[in-house]
Protein backbone atom coordinates (compact mmCIF):
# COMPACT_ATOMS: atom_id res chain seq x y z
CA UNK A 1 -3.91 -18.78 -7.82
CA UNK A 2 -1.37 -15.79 -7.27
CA UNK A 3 0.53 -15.72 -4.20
CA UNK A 4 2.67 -12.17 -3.59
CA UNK A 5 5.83 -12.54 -2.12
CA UNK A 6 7.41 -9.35 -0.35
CA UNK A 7 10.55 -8.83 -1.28
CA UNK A 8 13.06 -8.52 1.32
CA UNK A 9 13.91 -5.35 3.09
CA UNK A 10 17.14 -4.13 1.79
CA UNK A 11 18.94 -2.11 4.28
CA UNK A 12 22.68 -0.46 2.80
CA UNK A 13 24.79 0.72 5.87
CA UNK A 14 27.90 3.75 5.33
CA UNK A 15 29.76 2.51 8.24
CA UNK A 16 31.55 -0.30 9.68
CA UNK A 17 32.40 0.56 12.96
CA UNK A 18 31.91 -1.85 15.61
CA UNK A 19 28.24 -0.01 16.53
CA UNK A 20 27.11 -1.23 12.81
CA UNK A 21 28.00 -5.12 13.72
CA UNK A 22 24.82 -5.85 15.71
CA UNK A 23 22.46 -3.74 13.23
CA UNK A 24 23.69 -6.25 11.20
CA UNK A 25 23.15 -9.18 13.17
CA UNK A 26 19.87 -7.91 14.22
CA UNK A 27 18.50 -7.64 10.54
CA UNK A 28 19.56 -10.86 9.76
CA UNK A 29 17.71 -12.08 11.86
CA UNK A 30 14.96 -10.59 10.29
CA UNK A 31 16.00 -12.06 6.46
CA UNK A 32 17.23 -8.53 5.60
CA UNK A 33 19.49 -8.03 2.42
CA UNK A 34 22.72 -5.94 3.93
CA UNK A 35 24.82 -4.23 1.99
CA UNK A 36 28.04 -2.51 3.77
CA UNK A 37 30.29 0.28 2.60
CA UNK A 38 33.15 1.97 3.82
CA UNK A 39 36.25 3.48 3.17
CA UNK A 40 38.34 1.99 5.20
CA UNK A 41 40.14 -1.45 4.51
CA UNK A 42 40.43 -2.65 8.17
CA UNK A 43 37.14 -2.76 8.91
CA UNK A 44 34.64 -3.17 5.65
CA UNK A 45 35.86 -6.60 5.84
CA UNK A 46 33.23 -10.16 5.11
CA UNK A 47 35.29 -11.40 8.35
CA UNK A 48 33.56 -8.43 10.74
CA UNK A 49 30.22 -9.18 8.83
CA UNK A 50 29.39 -12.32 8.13
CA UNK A 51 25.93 -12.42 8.07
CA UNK A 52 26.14 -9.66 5.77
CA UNK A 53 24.89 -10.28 1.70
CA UNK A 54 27.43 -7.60 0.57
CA UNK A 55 30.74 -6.18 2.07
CA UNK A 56 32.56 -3.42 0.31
CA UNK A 57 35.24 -0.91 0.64
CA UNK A 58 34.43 1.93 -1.75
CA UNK A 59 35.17 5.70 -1.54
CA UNK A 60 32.23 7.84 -0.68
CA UNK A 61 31.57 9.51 -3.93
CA UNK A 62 31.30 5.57 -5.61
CA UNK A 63 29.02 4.68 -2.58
CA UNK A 64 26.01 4.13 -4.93
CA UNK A 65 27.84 2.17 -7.38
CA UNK A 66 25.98 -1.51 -7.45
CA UNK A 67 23.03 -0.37 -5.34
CA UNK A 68 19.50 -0.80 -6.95
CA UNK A 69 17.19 1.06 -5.22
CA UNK A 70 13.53 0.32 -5.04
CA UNK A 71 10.83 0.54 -2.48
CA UNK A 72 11.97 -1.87 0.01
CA UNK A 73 15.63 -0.14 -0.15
CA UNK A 74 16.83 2.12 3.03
CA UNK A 75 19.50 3.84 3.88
CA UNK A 76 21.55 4.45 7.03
CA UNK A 77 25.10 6.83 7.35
CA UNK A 78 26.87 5.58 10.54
CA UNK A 79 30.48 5.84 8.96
CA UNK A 80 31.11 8.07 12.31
CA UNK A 81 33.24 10.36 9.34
CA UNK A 82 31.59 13.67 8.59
CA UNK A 83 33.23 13.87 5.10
CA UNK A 84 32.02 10.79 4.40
CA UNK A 85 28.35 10.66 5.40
CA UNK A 86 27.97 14.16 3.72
CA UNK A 87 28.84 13.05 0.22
CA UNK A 88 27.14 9.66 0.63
CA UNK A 89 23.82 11.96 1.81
CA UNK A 90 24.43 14.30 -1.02
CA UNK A 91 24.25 11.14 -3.53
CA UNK A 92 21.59 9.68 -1.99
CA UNK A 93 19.48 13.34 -2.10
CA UNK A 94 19.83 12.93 -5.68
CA UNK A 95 17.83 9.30 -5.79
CA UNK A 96 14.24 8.53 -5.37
CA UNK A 97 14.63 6.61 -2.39
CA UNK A 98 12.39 6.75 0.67
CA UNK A 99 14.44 6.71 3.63
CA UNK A 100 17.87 7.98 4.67
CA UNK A 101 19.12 7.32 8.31
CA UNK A 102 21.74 9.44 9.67
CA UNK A 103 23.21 8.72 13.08
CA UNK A 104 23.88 11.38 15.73
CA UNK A 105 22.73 14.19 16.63
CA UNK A 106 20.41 16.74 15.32
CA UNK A 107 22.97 19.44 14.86
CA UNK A 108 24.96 16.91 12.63
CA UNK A 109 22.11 17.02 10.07
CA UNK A 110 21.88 20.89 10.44
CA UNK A 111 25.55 21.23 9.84
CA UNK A 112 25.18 18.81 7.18
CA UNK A 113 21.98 20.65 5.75
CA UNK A 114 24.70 24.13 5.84
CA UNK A 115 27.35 22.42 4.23
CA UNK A 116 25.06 21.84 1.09
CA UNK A 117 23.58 24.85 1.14
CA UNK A 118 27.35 26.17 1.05
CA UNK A 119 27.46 24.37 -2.25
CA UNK A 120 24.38 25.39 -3.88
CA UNK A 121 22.86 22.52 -2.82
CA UNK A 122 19.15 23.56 -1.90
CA UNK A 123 17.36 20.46 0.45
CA UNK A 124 13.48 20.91 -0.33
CA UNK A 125 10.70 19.75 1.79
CA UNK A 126 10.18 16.26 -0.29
CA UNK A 127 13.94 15.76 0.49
CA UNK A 128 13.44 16.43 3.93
CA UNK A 129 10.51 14.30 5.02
CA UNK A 130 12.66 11.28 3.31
CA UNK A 131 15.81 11.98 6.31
CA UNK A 132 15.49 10.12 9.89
CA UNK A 133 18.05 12.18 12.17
CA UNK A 134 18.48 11.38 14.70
CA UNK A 135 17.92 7.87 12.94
CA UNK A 136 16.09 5.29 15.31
CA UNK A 137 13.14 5.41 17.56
CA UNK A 138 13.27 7.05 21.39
CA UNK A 139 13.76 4.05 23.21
CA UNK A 140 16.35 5.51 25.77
CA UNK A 141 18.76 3.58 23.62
CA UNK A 142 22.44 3.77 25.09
CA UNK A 143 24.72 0.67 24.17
CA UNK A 144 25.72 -0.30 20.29
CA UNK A 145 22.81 -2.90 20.80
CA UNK A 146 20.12 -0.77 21.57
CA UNK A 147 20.72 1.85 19.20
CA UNK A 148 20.90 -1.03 16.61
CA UNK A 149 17.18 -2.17 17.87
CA UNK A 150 15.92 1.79 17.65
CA UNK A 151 17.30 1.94 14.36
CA UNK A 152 15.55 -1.34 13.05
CA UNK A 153 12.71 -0.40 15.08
CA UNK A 154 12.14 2.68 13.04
CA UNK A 155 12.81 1.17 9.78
CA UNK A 156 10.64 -1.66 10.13
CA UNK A 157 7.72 0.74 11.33
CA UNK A 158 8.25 3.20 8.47
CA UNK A 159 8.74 0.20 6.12
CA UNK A 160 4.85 -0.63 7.45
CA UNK A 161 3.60 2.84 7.43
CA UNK A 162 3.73 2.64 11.31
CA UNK A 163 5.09 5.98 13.42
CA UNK A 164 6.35 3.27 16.03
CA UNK A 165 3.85 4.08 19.01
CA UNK A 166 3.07 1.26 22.18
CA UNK A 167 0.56 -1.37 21.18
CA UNK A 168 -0.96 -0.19 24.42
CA UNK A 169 -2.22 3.18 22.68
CA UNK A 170 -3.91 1.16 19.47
CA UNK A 171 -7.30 0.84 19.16
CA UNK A 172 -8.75 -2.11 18.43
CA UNK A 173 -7.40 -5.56 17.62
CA UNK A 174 -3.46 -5.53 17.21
CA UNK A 175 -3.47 -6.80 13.41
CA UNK A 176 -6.89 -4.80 12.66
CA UNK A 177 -6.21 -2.05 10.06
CA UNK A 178 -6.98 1.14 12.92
CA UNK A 179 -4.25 3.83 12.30
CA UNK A 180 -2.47 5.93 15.28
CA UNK A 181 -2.78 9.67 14.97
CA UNK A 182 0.03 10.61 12.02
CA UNK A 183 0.05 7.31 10.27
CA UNK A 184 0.36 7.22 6.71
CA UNK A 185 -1.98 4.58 5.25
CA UNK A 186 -1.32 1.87 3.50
């Protein structure tokens, strides 16, 4: 008898602002590994995030230092510091892994997606497809807590090969394999 085991999701935040303490709370919840990183020493702190696995301050361009990434490894830049979430992206363009978040708006990633460009650094379509921005599903999310529920929300559905659409829309049985338009197969 073989019995798999999923590993756990392992979510790695750039940010801890206040908006990034009830993404964390929300994914543990859900048995999530968290790893934080920031820059500043005020408020990458175990103390703000307790029910995070991993709390570090850590300059952007070390920001992948100590992070195995696999599969079940996402990403999500809410540092709320341009600089910052630039060179973190930048890093992370240069990995294999499947899904980068960036918070705010679209214009930020366009600006973003200039800025490289300004340093030779071409973003192809591959690269692309692996970037959520605006990170988080189109809830109507306003507060720090319902943004943090868009942004798991999307994870979790990409994580399944979901696109995050109203169980009223799905055909057949909810936990039948049926597909919505767009979905990526498991």
């Amino acid at each position: 008898m073989i019995e798999y085991i999923k590993p756990p999701v392992s979510l790695v935040i750039a940010g801890a602002g206040n908006d990034v303490q009830p993404l964390v709370k929300m994914t543990a919840l859900l048995g999530w590994e968290v790893t934080i990183g920031d820059g500043r020493n005020a408020h990458a702190t175990k103390k703000r995030f307790p029910s995070a696995n991993k709390v570090s301050v850590v300059k952007s361009e070390h920001f992948l230092e100590n992070v195995t990434i696999d599969n079940q490894t996402y990403f999500v830049l809410m540092t709320h510091n341009y600089k910052y979430d630039l060179a973190v992206l930048k890093l992370l363009l240069g990995t294999d892994c499947s899904y980068i978040g960036i918070l705010g708006p679209k214009s930020k990633l366009d600006r973003m997606l200039d800025d490289l460009q300004l340093e030779g650094i071409s973003v192809n379509e591959e690269q692309l497809k692996r970037i959520h921005s605006p990170v988080g599903l189109d809830i109507g999310a306003e507060t720090s807590e319902e943004i943090a529920l868009s942004i798991v929300s999307e994870i979790k559905a990409f994580e399944s090969g979901k696109i995050g659409t109203s169980l009223k829309y799905k055909l057949g049985k909810i936990h039948d394999e049926i597909y919505y338009e767009g979905e990526r197969s498991k």
